[in-house]
N, C-alpha and C. Protein backbone atom coordinates (compact mmCIF):
# COMPACT_ATOMS: atom_id res chain seq x y z
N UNK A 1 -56.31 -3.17 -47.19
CA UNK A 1 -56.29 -2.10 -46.23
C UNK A 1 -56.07 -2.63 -44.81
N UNK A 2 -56.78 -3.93 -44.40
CA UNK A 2 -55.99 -4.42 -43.20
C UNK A 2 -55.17 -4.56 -42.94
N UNK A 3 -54.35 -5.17 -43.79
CA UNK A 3 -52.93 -5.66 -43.94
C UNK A 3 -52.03 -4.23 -43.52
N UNK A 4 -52.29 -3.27 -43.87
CA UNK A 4 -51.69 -1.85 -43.66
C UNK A 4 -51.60 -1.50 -42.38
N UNK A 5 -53.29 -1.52 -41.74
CA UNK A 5 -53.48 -1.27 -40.33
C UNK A 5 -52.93 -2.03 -39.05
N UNK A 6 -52.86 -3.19 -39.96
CA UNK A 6 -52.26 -4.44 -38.57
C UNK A 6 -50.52 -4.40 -38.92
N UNK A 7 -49.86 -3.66 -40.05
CA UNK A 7 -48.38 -3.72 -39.71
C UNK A 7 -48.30 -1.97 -39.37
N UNK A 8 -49.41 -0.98 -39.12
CA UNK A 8 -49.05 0.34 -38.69
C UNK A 8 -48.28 0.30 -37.55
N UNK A 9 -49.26 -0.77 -36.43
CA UNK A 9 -47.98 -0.54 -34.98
C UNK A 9 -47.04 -1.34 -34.60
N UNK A 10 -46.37 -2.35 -35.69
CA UNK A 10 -45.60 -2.84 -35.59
C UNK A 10 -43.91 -1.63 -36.46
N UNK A 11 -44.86 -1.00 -37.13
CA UNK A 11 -44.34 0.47 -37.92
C UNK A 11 -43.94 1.19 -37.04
N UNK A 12 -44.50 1.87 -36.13
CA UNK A 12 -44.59 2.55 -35.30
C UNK A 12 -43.50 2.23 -34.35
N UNK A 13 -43.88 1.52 -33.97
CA UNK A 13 -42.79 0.35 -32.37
C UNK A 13 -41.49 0.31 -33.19
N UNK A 14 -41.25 0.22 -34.42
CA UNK A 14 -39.46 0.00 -34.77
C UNK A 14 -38.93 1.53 -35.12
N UNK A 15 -40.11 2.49 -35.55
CA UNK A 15 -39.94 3.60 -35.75
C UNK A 15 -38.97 4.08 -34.21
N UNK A 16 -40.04 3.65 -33.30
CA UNK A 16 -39.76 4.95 -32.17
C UNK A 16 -38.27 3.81 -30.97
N UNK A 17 -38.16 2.37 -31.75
CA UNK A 17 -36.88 1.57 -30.77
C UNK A 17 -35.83 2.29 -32.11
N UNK A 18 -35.74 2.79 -33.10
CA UNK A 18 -34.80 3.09 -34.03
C UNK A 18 -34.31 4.68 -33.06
N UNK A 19 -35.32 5.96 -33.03
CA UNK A 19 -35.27 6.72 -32.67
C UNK A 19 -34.51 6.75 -31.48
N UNK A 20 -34.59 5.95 -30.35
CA UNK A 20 -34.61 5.66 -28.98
C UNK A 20 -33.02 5.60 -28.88
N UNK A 21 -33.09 4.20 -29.61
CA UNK A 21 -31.46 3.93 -29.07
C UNK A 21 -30.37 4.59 -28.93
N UNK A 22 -30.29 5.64 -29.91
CA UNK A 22 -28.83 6.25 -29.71
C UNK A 22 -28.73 6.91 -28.65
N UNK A 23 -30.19 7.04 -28.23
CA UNK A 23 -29.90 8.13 -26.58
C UNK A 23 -29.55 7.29 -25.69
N UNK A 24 -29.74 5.48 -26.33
CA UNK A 24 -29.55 4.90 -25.10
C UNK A 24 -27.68 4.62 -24.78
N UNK A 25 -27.13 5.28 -26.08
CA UNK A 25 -26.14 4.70 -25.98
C UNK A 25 -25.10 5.93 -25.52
N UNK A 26 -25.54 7.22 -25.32
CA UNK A 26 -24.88 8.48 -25.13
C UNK A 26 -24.18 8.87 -23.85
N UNK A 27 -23.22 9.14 -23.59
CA UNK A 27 -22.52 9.37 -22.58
C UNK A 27 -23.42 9.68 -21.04
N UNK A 28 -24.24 10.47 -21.23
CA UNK A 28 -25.36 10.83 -20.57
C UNK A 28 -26.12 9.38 -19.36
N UNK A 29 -25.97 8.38 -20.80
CA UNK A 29 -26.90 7.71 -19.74
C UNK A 29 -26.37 6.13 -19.46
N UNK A 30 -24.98 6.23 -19.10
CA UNK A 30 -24.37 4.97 -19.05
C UNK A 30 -22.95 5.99 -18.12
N UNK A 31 -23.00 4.39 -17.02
CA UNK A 31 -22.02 4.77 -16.17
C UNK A 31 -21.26 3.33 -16.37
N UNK A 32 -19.80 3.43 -16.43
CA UNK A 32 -18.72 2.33 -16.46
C UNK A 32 -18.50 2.07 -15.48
N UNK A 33 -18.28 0.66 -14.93
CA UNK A 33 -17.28 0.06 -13.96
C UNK A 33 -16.38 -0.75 -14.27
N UNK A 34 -15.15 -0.85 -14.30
CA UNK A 34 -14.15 -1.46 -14.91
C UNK A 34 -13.33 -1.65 -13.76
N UNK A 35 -12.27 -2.72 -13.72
CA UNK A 35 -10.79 -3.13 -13.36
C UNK A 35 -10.90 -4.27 -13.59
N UNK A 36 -9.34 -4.47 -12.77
CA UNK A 36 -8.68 -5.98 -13.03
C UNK A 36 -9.10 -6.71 -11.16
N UNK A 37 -9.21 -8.23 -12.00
CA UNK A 37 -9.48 -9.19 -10.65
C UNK A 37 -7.94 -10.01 -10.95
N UNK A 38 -6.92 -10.07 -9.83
CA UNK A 38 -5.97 -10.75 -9.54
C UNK A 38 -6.15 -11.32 -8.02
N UNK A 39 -5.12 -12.33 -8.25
CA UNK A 39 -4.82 -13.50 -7.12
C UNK A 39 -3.99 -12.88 -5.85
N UNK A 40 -3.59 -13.31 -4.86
CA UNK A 40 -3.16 -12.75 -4.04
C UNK A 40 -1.46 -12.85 -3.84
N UNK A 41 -1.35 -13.63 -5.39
CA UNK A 41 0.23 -13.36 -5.97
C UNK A 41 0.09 -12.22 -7.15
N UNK A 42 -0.82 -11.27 -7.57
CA UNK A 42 -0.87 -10.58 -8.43
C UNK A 42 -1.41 -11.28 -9.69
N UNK A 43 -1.45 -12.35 -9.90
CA UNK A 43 -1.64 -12.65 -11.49
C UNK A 43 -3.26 -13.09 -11.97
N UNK A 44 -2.73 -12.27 -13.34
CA UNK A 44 -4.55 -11.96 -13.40
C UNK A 44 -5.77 -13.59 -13.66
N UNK A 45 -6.55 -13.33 -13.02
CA UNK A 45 -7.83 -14.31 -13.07
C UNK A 45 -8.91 -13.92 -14.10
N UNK A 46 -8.83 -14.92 -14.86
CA UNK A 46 -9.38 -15.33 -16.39
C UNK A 46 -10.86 -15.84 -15.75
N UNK A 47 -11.70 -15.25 -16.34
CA UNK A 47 -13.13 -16.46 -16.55
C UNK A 47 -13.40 -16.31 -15.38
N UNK A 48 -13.78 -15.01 -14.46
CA UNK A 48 -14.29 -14.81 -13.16
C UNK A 48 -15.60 -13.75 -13.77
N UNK A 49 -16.64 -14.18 -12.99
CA UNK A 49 -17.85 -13.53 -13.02
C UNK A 49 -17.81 -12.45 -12.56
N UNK A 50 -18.40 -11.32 -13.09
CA UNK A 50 -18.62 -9.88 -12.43
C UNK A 50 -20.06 -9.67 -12.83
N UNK A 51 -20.81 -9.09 -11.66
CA UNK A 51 -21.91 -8.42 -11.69
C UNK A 51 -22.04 -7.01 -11.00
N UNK A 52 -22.84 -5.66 -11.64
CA UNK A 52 -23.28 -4.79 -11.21
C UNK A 52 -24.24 -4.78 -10.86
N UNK A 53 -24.77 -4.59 -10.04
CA UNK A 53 -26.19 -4.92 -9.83
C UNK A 53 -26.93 -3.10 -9.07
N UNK A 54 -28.29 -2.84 -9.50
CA UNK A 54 -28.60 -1.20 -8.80
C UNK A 54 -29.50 -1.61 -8.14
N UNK A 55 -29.10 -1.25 -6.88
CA UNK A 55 -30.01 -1.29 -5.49
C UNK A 55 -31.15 -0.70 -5.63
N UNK A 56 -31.93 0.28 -6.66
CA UNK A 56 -33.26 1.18 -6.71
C UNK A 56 -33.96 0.20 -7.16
N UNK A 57 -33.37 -0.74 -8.56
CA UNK A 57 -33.96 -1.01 -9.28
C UNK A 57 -34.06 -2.88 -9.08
N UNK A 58 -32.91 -2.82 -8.74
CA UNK A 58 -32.29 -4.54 -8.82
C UNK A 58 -32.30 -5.16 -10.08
N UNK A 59 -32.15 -4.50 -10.99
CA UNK A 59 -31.48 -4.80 -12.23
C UNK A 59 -30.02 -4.80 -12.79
N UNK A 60 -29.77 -6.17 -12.94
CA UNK A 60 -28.04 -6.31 -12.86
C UNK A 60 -27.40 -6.62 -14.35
N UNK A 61 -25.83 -6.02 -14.53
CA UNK A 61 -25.00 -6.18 -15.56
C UNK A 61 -24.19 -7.28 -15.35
N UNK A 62 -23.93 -8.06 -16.57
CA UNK A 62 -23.17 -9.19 -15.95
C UNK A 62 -21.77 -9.11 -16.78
N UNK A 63 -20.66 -9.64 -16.58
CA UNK A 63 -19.56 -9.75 -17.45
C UNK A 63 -18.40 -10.67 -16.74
N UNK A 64 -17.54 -10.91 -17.88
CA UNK A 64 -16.63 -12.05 -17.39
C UNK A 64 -15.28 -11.49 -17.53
N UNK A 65 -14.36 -11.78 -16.49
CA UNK A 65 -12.79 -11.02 -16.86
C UNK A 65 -12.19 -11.78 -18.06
N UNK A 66 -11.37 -10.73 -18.85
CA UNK A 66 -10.42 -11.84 -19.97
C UNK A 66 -9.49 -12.11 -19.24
N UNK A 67 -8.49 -12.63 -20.22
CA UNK A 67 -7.14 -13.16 -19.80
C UNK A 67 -6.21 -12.75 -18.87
N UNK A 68 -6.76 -11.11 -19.19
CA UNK A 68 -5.78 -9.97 -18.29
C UNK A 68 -6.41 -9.76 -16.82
N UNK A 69 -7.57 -10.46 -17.05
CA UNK A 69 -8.06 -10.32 -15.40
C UNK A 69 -8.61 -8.90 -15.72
N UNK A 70 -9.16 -8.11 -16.40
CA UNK A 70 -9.68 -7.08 -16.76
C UNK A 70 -11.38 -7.28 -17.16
N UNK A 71 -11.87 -6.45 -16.76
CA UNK A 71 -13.77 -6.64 -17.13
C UNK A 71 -14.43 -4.92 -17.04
N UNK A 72 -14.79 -5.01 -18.17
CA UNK A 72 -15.77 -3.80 -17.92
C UNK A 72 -17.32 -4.01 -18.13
N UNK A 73 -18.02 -3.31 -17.13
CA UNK A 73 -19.00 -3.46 -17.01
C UNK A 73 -20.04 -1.80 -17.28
N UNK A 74 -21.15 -1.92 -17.95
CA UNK A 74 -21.89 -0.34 -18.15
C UNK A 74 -22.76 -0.55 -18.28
N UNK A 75 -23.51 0.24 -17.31
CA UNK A 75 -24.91 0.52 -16.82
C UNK A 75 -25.80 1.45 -17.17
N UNK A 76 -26.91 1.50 -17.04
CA UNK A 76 -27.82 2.51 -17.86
C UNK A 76 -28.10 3.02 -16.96
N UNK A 77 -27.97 4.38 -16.66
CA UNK A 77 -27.96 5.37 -15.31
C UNK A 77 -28.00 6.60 -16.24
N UNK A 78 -29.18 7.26 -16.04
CA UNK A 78 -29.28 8.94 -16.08
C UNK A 78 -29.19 10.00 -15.42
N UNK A 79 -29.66 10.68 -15.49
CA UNK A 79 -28.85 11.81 -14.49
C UNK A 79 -29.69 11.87 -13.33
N UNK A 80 -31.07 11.20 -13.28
CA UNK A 80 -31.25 10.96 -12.10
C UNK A 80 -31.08 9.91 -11.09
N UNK A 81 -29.76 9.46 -11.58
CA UNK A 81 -29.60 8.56 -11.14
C UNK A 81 -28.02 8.48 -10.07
N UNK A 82 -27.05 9.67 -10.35
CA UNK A 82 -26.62 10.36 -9.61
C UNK A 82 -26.75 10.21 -8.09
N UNK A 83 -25.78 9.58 -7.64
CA UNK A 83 -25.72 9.00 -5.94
C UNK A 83 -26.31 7.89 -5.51
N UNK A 84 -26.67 6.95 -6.89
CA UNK A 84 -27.39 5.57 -6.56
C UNK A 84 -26.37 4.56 -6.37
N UNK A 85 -26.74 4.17 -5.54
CA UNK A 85 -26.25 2.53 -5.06
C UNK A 85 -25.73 1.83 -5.74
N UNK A 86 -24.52 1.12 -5.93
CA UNK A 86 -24.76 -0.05 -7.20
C UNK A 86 -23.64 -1.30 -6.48
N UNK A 87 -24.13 -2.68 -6.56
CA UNK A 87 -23.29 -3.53 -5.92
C UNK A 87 -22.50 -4.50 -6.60
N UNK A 88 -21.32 -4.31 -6.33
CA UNK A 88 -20.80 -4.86 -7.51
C UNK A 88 -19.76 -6.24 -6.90
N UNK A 89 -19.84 -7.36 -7.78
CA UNK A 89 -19.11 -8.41 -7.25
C UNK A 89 -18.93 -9.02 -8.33
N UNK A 90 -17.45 -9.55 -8.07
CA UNK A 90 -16.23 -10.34 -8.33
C UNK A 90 -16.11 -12.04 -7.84
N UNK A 91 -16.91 -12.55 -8.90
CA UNK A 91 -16.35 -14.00 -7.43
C UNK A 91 -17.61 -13.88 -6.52
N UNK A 92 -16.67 -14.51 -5.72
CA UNK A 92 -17.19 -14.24 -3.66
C UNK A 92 -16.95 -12.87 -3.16
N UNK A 93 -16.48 -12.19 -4.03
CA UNK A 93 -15.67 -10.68 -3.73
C UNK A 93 -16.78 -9.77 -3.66
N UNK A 94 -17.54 -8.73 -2.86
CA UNK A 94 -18.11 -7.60 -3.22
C UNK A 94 -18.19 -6.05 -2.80
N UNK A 95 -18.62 -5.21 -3.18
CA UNK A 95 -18.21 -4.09 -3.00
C UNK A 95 -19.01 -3.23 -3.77
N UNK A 96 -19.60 -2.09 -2.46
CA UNK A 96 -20.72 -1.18 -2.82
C UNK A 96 -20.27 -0.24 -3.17
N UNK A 97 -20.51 0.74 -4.49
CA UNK A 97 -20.04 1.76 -5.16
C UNK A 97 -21.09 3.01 -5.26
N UNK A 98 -20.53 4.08 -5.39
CA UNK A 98 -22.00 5.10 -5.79
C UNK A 98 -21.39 5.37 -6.53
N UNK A 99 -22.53 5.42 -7.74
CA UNK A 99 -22.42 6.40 -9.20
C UNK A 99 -22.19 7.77 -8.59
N UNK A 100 -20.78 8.46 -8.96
CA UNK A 100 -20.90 9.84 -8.84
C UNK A 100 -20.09 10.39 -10.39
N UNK A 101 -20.80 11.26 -10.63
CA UNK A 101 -21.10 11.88 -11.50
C UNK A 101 -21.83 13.53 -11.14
N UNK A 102 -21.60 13.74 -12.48
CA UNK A 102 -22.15 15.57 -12.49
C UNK A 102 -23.07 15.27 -13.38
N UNK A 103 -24.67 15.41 -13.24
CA UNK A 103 -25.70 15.15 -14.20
C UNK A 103 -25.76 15.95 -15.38
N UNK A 104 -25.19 17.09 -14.71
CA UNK A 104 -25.24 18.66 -15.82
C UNK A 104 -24.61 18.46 -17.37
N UNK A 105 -23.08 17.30 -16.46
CA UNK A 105 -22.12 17.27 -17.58
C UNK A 105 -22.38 16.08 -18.52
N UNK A 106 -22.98 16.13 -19.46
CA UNK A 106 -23.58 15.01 -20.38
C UNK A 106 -22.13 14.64 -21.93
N UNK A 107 -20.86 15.24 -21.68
CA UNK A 107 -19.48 15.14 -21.99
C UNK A 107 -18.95 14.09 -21.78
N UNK A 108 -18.71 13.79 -20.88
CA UNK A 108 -17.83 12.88 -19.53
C UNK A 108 -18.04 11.96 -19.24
N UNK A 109 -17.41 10.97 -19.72
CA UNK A 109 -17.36 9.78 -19.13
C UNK A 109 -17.53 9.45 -17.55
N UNK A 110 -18.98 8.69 -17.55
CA UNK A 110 -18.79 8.59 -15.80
C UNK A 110 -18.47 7.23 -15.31
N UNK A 111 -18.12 7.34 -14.58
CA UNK A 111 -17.90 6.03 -14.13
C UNK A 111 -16.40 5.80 -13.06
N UNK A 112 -16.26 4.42 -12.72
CA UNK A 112 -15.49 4.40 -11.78
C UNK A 112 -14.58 2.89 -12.32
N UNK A 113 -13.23 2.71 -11.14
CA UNK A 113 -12.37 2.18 -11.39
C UNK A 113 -12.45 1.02 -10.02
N UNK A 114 -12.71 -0.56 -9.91
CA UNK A 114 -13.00 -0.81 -8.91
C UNK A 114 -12.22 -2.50 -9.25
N UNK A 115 -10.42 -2.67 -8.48
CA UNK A 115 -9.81 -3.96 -8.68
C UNK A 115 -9.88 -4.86 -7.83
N UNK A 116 -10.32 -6.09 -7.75
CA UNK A 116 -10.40 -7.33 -6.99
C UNK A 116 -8.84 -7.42 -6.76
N UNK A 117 -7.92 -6.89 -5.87
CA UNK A 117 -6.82 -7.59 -5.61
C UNK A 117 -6.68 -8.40 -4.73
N UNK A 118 -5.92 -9.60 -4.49
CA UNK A 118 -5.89 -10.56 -3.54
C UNK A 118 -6.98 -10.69 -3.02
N UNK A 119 -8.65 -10.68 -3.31
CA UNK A 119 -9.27 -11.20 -2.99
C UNK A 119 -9.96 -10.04 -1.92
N UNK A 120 -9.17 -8.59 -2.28
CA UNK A 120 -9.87 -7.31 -1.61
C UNK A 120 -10.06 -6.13 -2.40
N UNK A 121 -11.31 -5.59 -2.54
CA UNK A 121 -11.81 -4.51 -3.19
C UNK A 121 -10.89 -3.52 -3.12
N UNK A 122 -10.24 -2.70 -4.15
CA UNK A 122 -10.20 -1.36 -4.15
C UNK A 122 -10.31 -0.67 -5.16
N UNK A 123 -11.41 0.83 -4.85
CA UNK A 123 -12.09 1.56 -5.54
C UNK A 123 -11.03 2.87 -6.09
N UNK A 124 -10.31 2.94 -7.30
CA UNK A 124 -9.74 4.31 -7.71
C UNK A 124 -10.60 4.43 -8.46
N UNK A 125 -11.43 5.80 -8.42
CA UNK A 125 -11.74 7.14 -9.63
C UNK A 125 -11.13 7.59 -10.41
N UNK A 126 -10.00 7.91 -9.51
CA UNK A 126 -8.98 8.72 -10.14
C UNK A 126 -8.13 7.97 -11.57
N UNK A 127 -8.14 6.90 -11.13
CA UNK A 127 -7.39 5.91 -12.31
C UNK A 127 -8.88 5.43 -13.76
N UNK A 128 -9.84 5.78 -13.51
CA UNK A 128 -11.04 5.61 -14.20
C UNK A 128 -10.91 5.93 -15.44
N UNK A 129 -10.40 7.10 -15.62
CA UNK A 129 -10.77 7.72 -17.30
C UNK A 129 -9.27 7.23 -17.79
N UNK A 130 -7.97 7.26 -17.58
CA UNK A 130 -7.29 6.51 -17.88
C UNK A 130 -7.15 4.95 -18.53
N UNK A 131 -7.68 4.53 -17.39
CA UNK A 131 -8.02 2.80 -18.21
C UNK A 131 -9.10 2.80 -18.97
N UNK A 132 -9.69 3.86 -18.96
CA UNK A 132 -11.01 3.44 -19.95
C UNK A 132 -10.41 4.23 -21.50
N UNK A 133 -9.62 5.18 -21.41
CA UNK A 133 -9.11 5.34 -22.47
C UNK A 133 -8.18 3.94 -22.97
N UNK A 134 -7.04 3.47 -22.32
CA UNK A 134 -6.75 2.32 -22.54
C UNK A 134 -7.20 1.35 -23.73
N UNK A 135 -8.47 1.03 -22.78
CA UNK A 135 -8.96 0.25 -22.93
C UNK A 135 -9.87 0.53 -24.61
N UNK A 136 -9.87 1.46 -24.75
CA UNK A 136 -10.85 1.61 -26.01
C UNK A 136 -9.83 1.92 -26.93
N UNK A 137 -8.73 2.18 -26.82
CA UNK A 137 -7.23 2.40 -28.02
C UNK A 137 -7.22 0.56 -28.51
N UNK A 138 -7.27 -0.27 -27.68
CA UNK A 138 -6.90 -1.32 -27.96
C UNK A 138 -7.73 -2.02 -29.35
């Protein structure tokens, strides 16, 4: 009968991380940051560090560009999380982004589009759901 009682909350604890996860993985509560890091001749940079990092929390995502100079990065952001801070760097490269998003819309891919070119940030949205479709055909 001990033996029962001492694996109940180890029962319990995989019960409720089994339950958990898929919410962790739902559109709802993950925001993307993706692009490409190139040189200041255009050609893409392989094996460059990227971090997201959230200013509320200071808990950071890390990832490395492939070949294509391409990296995506996704963060665990809920809907109250909507207009938060997040700092994101390339390299020596960095650049402050806000999660924007519609909290309501739990559909939609959120997230943003943000390329290291020549060694200068620029942020398209607009190009966001595009490459992230892209990117998941492949």
């Amino acid at each position: 009968m001990t033996a029962r009682r001492a694996a109940l909350p180890a029962l319990l604890l995989a019960a409720a991380l089994t339950t958990a996860a898929p919410a962790e993985h739902a559109v709802a509560y993950r925001y993307t940051v993706l692009g490409y890091v190139t040189d200041a001749d255009g050609r893409a940079r392989a094996a460059v560090r990227v971090e997201l990092s959230r200013a509320k929390t200071g808990f950071s995502y890390l990832g490395e560009t492939g070949a294509d100079g391409f990296y995506v990065l996704v963060a665990r952001l809920g809907d109250e999380s909507a207009g938060e801070t997040l700092s994101l760097r390339a390299g020596s490269e960095a650049r402050v982004v806000t999660a924007r998003f519609d909290p309501a819309d739990h559909a939609t891919e959120g997230g943003t589009r943000v390329d290291f070119t020549a060694r200068r940030p620029l942020e398209t949205p607009t190009l966001f759901a595009g490459t992230l479709k892209r990117f998941l055909a492949q």
